[in-house]
PDB file of N, CA and C in Angstrom:
ATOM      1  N   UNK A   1     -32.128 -15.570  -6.768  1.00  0.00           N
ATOM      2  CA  UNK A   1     -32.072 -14.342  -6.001  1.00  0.00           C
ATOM      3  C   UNK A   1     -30.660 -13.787  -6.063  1.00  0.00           C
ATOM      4  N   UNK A   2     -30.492 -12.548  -6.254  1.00  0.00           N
ATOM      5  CA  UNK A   2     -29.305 -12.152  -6.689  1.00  0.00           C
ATOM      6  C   UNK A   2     -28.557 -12.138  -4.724  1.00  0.00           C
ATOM      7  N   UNK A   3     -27.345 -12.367  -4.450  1.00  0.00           N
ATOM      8  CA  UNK A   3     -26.699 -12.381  -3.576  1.00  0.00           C
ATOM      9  C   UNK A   3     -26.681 -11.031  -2.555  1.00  0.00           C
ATOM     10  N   UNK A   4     -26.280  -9.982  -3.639  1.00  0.00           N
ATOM     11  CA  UNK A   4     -26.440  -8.294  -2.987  1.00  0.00           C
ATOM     12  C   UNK A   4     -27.899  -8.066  -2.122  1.00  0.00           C
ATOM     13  N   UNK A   5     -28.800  -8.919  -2.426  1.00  0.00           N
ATOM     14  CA  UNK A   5     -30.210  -8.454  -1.930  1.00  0.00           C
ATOM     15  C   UNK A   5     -30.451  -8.821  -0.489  1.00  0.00           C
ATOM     16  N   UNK A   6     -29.228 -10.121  -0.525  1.00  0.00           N
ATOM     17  CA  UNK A   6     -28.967 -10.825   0.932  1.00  0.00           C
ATOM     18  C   UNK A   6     -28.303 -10.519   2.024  1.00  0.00           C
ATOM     19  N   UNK A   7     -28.863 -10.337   3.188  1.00  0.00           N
ATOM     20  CA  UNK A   7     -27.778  -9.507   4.351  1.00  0.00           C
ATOM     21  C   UNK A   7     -27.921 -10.554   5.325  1.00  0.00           C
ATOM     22  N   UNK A   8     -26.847 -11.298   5.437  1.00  0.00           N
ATOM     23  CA  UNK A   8     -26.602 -11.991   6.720  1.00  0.00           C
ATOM     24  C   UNK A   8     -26.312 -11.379   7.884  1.00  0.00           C
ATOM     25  N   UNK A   9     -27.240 -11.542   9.363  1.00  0.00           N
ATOM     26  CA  UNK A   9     -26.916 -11.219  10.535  1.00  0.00           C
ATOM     27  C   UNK A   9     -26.297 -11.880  11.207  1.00  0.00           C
ATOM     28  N   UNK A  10     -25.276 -12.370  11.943  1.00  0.00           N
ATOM     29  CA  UNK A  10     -25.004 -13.533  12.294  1.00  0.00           C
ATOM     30  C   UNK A  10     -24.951 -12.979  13.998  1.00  0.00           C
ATOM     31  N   UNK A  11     -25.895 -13.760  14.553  1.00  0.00           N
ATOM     32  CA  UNK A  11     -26.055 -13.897  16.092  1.00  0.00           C
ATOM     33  C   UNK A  11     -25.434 -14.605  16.621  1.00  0.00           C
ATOM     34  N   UNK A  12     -24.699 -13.841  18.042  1.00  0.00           N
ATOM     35  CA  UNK A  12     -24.285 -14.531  18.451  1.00  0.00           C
ATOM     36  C   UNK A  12     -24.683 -15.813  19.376  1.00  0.00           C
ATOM     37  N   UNK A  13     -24.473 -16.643  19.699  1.00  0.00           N
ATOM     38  CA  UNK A  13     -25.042 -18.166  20.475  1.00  0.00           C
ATOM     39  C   UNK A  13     -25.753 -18.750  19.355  1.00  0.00           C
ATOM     40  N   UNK A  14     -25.892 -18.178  18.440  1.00  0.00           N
ATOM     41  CA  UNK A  14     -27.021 -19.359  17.868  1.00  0.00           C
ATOM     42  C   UNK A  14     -26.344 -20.247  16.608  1.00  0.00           C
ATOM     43  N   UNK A  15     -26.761 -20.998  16.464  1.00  0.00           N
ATOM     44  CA  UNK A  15     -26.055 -22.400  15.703  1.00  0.00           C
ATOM     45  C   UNK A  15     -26.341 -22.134  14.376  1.00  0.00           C
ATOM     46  N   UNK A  16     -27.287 -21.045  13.728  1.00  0.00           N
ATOM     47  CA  UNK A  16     -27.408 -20.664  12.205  1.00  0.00           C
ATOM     48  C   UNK A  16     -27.481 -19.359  12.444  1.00  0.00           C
ATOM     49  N   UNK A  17     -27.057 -18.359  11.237  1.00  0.00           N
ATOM     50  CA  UNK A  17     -27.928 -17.000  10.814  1.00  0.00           C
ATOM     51  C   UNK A  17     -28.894 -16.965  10.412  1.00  0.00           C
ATOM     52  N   UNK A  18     -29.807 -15.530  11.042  1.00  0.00           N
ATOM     53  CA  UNK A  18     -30.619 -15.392  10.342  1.00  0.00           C
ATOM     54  C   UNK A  18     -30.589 -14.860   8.711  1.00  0.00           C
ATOM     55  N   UNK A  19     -31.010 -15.241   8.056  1.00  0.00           N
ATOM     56  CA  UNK A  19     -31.664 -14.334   6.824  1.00  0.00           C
ATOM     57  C   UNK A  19     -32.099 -13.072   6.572  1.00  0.00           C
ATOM     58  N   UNK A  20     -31.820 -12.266   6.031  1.00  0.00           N
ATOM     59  CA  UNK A  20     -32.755 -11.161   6.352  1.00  0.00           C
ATOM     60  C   UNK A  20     -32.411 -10.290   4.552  1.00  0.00           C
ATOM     61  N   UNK A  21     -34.005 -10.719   3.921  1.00  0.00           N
ATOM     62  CA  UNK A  21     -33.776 -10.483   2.793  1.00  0.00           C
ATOM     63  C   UNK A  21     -34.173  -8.949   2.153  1.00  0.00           C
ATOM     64  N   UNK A  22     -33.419  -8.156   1.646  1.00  0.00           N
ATOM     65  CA  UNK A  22     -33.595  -6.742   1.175  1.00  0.00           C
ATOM     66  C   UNK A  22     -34.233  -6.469  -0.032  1.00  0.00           C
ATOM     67  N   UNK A  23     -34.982  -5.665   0.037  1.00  0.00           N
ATOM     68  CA  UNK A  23     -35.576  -5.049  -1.460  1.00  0.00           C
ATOM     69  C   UNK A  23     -34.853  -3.624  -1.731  1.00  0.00           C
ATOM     70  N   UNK A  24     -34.387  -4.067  -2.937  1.00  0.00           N
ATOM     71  CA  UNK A  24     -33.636  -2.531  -3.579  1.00  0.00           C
ATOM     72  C   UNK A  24     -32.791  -2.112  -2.623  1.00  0.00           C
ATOM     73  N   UNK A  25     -31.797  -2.944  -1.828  1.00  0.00           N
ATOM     74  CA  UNK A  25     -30.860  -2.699  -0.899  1.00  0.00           C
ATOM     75  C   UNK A  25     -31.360  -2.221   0.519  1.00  0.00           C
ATOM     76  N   UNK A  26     -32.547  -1.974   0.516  1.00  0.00           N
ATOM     77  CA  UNK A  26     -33.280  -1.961   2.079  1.00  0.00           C
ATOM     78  C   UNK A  26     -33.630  -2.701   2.636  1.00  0.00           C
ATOM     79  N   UNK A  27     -32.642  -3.059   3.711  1.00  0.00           N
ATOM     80  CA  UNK A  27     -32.776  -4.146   4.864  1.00  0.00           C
ATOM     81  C   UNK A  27     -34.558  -4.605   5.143  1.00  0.00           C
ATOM     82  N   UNK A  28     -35.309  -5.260   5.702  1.00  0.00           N
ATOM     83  CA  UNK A  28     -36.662  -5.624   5.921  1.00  0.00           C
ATOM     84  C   UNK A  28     -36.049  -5.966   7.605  1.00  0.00           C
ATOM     85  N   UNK A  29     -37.051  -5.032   8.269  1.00  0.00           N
ATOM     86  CA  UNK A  29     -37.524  -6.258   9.834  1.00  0.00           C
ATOM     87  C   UNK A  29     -37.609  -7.119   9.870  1.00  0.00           C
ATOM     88  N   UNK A  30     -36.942  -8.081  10.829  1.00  0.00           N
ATOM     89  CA  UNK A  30     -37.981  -9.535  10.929  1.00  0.00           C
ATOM     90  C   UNK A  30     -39.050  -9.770  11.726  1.00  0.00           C
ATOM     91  N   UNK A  31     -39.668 -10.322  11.096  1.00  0.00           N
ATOM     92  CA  UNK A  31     -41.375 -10.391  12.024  1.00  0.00           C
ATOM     93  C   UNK A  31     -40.668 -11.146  13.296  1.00  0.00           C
ATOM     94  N   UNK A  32     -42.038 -10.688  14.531  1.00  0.00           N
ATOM     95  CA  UNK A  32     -41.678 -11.370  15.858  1.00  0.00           C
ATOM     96  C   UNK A  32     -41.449 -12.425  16.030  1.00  0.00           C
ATOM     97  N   UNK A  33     -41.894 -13.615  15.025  1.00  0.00           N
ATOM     98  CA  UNK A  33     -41.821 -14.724  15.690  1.00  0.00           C
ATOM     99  C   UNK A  33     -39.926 -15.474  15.012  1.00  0.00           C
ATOM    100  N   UNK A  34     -39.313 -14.950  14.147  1.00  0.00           N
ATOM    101  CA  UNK A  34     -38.567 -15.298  13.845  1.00  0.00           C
ATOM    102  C   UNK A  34     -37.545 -14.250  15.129  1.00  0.00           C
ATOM    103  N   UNK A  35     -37.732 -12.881  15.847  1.00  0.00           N
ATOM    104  CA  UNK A  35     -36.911 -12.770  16.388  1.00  0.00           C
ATOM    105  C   UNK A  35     -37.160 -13.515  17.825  1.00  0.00           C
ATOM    106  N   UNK A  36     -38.189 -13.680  18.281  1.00  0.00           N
ATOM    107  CA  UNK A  36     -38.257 -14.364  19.403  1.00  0.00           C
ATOM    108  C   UNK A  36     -37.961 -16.221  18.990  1.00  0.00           C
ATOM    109  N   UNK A  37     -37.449 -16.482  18.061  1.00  0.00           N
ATOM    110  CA  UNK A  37     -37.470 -17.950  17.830  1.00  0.00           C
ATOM    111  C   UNK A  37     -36.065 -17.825  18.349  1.00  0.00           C
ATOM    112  N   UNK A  38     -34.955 -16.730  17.592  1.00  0.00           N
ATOM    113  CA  UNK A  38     -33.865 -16.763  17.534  1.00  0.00           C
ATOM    114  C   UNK A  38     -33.165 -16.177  18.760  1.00  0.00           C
ATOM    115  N   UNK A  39     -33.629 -15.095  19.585  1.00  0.00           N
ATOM    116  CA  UNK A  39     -33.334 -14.571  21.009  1.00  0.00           C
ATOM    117  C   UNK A  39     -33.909 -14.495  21.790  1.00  0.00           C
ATOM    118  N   UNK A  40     -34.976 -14.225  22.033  1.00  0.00           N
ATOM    119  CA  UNK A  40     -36.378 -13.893  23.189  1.00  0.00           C
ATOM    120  C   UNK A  40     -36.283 -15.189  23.726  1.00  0.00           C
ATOM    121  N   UNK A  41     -36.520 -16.586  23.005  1.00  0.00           N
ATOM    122  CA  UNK A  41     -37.479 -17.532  23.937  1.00  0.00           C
ATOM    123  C   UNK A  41     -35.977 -18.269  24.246  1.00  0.00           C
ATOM    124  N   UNK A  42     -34.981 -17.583  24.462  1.00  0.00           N
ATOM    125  CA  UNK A  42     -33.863 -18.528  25.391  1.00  0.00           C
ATOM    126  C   UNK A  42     -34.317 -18.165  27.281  1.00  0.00           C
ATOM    127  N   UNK A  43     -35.052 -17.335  27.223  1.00  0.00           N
ATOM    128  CA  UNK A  43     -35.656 -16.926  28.604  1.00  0.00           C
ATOM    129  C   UNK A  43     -37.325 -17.309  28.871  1.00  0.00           C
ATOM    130  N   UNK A  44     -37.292 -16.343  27.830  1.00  0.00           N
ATOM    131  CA  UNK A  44     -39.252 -16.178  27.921  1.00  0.00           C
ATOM    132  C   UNK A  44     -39.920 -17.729  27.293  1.00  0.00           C
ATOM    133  N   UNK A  45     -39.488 -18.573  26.689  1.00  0.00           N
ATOM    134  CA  UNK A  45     -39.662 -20.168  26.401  1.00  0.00           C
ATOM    135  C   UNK A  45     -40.243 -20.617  27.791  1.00  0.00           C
ATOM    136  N   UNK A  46     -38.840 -20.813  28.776  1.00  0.00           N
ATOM    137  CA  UNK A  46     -39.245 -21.342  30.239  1.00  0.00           C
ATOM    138  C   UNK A  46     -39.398 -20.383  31.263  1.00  0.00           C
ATOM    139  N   UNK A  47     -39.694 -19.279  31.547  1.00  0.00           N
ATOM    140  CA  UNK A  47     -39.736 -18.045  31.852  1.00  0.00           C
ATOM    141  C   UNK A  47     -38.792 -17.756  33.128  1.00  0.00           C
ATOM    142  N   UNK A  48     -37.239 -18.163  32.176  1.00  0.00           N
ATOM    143  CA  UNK A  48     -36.596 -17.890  33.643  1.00  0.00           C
ATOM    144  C   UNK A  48     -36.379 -16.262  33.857  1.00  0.00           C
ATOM    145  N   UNK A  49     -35.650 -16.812  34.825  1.00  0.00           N
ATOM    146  CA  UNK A  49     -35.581 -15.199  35.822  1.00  0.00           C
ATOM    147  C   UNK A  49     -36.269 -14.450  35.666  1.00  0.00           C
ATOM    148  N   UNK A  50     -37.707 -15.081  35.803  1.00  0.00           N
ATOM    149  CA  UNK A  50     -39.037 -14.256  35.724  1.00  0.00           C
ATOM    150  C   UNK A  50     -39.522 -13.923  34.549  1.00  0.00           C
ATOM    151  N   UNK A  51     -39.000 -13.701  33.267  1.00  0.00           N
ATOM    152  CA  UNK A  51     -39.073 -13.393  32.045  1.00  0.00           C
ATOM    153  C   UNK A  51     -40.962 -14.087  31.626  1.00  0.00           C
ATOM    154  N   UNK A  52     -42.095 -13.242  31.484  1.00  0.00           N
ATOM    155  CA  UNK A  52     -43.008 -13.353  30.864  1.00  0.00           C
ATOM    156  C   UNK A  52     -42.868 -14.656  29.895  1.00  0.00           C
ATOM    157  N   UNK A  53     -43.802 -15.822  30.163  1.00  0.00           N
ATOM    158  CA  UNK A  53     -43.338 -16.870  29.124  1.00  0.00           C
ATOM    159  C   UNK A  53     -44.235 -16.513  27.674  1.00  0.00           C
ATOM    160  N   UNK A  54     -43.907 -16.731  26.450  1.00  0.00           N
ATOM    161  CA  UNK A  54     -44.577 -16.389  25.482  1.00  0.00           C
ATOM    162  C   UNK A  54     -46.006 -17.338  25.153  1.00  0.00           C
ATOM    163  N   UNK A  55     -46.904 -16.085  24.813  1.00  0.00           N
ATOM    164  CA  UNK A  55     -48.266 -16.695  24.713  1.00  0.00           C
ATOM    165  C   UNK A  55     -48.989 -16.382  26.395  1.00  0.00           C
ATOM    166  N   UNK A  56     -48.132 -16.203  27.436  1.00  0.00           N
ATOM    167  CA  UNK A  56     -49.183 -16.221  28.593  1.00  0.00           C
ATOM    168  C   UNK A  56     -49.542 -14.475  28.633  1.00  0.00           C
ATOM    169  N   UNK A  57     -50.960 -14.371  28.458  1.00  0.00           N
ATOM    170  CA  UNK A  57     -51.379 -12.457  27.815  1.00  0.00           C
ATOM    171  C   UNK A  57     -50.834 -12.726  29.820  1.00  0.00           C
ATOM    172  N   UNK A  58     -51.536 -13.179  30.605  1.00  0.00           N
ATOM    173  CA  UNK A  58     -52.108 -12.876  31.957  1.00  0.00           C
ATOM    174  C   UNK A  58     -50.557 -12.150  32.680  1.00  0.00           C
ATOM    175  N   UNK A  59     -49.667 -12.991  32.372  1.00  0.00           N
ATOM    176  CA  UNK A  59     -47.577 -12.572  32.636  1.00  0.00           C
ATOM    177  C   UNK A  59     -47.863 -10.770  31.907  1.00  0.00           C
ATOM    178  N   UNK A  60     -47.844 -11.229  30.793  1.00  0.00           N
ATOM    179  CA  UNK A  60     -47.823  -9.805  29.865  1.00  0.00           C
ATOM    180  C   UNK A  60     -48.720  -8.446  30.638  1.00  0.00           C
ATOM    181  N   UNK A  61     -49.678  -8.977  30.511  1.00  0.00           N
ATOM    182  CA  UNK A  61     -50.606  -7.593  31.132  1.00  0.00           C
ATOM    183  C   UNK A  61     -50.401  -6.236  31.757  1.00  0.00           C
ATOM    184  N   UNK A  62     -49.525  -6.980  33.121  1.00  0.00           N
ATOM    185  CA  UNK A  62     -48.946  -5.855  34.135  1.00  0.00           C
ATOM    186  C   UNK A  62     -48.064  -4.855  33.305  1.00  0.00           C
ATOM    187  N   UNK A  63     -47.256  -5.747  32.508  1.00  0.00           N
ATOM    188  CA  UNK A  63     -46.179  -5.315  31.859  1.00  0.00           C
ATOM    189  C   UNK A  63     -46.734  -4.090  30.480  1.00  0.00           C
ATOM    190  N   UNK A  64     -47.382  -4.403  30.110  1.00  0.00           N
ATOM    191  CA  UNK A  64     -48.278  -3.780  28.744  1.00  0.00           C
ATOM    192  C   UNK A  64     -49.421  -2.730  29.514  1.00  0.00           C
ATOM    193  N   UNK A  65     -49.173  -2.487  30.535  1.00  0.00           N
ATOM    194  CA  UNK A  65     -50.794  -1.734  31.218  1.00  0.00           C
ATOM    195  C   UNK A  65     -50.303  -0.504  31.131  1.00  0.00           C
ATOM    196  N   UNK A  66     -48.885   0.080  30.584  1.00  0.00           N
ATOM    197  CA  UNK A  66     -48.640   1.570  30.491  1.00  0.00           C
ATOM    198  C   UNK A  66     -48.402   1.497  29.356  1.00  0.00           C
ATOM    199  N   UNK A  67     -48.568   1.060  28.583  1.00  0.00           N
ATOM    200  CA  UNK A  67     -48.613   1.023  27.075  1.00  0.00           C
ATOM    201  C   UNK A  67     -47.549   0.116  26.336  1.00  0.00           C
ATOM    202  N   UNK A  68     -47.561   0.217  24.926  1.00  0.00           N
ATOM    203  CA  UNK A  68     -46.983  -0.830  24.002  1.00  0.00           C
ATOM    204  C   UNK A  68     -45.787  -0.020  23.837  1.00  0.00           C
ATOM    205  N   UNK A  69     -45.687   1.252  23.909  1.00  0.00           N
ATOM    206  CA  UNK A  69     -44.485   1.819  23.897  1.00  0.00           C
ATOM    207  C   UNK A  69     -43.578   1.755  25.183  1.00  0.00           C
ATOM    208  N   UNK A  70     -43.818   1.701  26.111  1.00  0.00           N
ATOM    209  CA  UNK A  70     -43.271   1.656  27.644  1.00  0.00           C
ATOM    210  C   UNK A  70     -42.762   0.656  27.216  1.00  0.00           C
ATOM    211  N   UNK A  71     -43.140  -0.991  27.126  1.00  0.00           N
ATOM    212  CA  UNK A  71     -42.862  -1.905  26.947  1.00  0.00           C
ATOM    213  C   UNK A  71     -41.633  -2.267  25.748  1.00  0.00           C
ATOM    214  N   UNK A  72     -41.808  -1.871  25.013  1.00  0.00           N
ATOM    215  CA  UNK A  72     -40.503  -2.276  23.646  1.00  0.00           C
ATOM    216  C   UNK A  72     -39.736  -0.924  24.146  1.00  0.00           C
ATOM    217  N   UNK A  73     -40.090  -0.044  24.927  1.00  0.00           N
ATOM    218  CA  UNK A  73     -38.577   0.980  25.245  1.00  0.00           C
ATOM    219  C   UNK A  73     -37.626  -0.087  26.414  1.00  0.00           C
ATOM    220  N   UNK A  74     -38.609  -0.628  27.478  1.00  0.00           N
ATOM    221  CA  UNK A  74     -38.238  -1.044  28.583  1.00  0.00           C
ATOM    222  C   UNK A  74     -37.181  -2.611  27.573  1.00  0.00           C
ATOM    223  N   UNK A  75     -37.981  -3.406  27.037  1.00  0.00           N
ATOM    224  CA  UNK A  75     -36.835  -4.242  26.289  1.00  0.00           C
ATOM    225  C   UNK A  75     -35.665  -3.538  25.512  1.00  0.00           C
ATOM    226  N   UNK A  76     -35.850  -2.387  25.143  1.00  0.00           N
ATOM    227  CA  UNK A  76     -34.859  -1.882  24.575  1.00  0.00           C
ATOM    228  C   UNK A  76     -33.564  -0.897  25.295  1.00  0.00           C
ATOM    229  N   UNK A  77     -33.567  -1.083  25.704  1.00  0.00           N
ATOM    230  CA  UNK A  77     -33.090  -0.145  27.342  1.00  0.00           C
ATOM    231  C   UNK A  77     -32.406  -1.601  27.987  1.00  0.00           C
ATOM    232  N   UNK A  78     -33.671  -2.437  28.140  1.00  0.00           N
ATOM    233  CA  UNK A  78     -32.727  -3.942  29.327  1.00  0.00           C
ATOM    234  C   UNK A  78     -33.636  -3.229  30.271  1.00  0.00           C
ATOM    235  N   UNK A  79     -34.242  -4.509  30.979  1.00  0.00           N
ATOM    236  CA  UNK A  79     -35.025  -4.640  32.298  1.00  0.00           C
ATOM    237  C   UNK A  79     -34.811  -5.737  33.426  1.00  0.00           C
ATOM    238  N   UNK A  80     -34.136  -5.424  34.504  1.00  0.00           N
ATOM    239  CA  UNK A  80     -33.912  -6.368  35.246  1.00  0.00           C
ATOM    240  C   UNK A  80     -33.171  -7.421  34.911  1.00  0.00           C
ATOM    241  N   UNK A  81     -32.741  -8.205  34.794  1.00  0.00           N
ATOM    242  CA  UNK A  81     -31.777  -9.341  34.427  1.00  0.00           C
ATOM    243  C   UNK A  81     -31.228  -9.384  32.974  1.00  0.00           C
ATOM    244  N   UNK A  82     -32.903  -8.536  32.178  1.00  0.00           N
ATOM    245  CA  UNK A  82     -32.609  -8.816  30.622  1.00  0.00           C
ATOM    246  C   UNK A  82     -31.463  -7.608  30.548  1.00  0.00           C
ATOM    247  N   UNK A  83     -30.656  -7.942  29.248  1.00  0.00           N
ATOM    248  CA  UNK A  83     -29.744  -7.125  28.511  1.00  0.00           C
ATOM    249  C   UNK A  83     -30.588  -6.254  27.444  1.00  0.00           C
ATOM    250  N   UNK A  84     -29.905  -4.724  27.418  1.00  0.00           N
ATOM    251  CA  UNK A  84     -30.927  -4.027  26.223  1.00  0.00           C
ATOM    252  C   UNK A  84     -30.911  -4.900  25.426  1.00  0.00           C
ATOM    253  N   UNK A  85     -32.256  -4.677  24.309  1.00  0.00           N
ATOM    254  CA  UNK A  85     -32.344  -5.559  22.729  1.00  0.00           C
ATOM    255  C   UNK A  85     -32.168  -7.026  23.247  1.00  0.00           C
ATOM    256  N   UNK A  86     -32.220  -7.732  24.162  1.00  0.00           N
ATOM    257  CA  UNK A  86     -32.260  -9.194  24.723  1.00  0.00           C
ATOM    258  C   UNK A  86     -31.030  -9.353  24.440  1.00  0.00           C
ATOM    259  N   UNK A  87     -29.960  -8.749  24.127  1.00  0.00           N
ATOM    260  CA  UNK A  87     -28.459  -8.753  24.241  1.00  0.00           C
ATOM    261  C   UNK A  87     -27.802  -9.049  22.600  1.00  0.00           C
ATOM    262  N   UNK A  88     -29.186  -8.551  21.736  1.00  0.00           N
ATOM    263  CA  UNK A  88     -28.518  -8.571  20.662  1.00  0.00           C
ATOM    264  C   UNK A  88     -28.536  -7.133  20.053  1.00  0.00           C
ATOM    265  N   UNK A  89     -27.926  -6.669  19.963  1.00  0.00           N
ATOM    266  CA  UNK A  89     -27.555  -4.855  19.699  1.00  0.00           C
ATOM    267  C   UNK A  89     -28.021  -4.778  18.221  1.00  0.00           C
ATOM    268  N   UNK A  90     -27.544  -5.933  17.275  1.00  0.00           N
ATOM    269  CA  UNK A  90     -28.398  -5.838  15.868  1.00  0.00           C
ATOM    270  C   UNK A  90     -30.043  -5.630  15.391  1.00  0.00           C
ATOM    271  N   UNK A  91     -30.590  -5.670  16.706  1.00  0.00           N
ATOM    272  CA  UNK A  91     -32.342  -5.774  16.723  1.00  0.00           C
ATOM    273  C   UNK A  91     -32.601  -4.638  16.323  1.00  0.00           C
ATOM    274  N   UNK A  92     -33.335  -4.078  15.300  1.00  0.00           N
ATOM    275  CA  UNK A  92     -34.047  -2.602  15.681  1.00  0.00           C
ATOM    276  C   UNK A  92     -35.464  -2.113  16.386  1.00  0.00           C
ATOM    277  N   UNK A  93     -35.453  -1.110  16.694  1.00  0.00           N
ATOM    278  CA  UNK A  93     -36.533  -0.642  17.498  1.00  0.00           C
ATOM    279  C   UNK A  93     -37.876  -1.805  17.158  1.00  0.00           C
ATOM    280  N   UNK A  94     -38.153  -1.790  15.774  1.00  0.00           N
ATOM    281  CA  UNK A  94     -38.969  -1.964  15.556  1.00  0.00           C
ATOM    282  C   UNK A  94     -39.299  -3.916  15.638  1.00  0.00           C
ATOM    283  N   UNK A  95     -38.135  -4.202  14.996  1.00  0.00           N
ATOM    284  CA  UNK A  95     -38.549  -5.655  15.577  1.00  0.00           C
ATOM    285  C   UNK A  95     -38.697  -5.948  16.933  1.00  0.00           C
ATOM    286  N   UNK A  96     -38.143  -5.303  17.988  1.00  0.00           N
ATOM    287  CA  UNK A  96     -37.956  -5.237  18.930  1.00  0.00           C
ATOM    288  C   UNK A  96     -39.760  -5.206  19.326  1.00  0.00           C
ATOM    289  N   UNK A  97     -40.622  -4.335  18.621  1.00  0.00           N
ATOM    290  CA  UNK A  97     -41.903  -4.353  19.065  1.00  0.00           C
ATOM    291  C   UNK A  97     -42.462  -5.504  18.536  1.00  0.00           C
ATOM    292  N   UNK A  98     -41.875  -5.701  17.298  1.00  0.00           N
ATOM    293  CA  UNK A  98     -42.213  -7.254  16.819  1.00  0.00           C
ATOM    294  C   UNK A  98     -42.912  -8.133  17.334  1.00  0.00           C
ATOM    295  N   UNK A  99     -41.280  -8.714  18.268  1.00  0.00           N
ATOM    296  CA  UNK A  99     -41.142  -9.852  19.205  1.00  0.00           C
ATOM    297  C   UNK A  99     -42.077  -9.381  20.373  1.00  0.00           C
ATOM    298  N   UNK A 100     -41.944  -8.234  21.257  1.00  0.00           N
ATOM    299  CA  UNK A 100     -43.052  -8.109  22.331  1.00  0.00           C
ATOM    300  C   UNK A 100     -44.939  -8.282  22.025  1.00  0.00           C
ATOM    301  N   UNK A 101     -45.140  -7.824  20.728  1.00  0.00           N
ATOM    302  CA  UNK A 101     -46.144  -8.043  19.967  1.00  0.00           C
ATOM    303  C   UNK A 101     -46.696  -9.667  19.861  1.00  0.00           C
ATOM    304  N   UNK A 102     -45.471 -10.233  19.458  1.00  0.00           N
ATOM    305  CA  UNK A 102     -45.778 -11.800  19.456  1.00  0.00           C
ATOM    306  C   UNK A 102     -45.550 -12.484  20.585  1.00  0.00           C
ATOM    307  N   UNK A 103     -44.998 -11.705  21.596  1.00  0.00           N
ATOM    308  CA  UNK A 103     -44.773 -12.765  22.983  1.00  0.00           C
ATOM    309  C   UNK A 103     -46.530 -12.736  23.372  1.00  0.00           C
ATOM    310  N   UNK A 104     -46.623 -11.609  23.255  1.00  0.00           N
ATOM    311  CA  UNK A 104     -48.468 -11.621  23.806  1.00  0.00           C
ATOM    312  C   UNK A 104     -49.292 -12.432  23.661  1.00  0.00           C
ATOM    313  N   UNK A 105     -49.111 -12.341  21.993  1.00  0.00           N
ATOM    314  CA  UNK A 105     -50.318 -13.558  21.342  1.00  0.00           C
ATOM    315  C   UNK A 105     -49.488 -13.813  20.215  1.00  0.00           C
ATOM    316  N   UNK A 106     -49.024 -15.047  20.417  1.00  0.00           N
ATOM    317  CA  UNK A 106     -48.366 -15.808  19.296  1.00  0.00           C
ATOM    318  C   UNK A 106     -49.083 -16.150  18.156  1.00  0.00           C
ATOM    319  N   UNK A 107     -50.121 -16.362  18.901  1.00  0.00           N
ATOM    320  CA  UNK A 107     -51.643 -16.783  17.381  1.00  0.00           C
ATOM    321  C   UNK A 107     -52.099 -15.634  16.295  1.00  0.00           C
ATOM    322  N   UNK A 108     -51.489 -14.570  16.608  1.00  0.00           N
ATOM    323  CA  UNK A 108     -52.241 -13.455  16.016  1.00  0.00           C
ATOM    324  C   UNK A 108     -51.106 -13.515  15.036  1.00  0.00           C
ATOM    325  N   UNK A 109     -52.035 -13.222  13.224  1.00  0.00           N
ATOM    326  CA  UNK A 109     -51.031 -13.337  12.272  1.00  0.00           C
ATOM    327  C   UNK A 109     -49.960 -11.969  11.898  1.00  0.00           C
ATOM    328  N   UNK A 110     -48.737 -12.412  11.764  1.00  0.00           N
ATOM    329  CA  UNK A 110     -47.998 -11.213  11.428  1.00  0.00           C
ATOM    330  C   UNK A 110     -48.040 -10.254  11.000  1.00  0.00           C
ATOM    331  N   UNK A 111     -47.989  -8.924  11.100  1.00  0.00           N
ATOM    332  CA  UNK A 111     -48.256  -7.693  10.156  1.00  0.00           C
ATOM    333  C   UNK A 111     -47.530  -7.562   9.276  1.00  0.00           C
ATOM    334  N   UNK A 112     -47.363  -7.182   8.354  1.00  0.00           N
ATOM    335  CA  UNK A 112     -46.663  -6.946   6.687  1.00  0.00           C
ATOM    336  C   UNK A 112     -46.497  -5.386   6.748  1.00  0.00           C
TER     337      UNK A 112
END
């Protein structure tokens, strides 16, 4: 793999970077479960400070009952304790729906 195709993010707190591999110099999203592996489930794992734990729809519900957009604006913005983007400013919108996508139902396979 040629090197240029490779864009390292490097997060902060976490003990590796992610990867994040480009086609024809265009960055790619990362699917939800790699951004919630790497930021989301330092909260939503054990669901502190209330944080929806991932996989429980029944937590999610209230939260998702004005829509899927309310929801990834409200993570993106910062809600209550959380920091906008879960306090990583490198997230974009869209992974950002990613990860809320996969906190819901972790079982459901990734979109492409």
């Amino acid at each position: 793999m040629n090197i240029k195709r490779r864009v390292i993010v490097l997060m902060m707190g976490l003990a590796a970077p992610i990867l994040v591999y480009a086609a024809d110099g265009v960055p790619k999203d990362r699917d939800g479960k790699t951004v919630v592996d790497a930021v989301c489930s330092k909260c939503h794992a054990s669901g502190a400070q209330g944080a929806p734990r991932i996989g429980d729809q029944e937590a999610w519900r209230p939260r998702l009952k004005r829509g899927l957009d309310v929801t990834v604006r409200s993570a993106i913005e910062g809600h209550g304790s959380m920091p906008s983007r879960g306090g990583m400013s490198a997230l974009t919108d869209n992974e950002i729906r990613n990860a809320v996508v996969y906190m819901f139902n972790p079982a459901q396979p990734a979109q492409k």
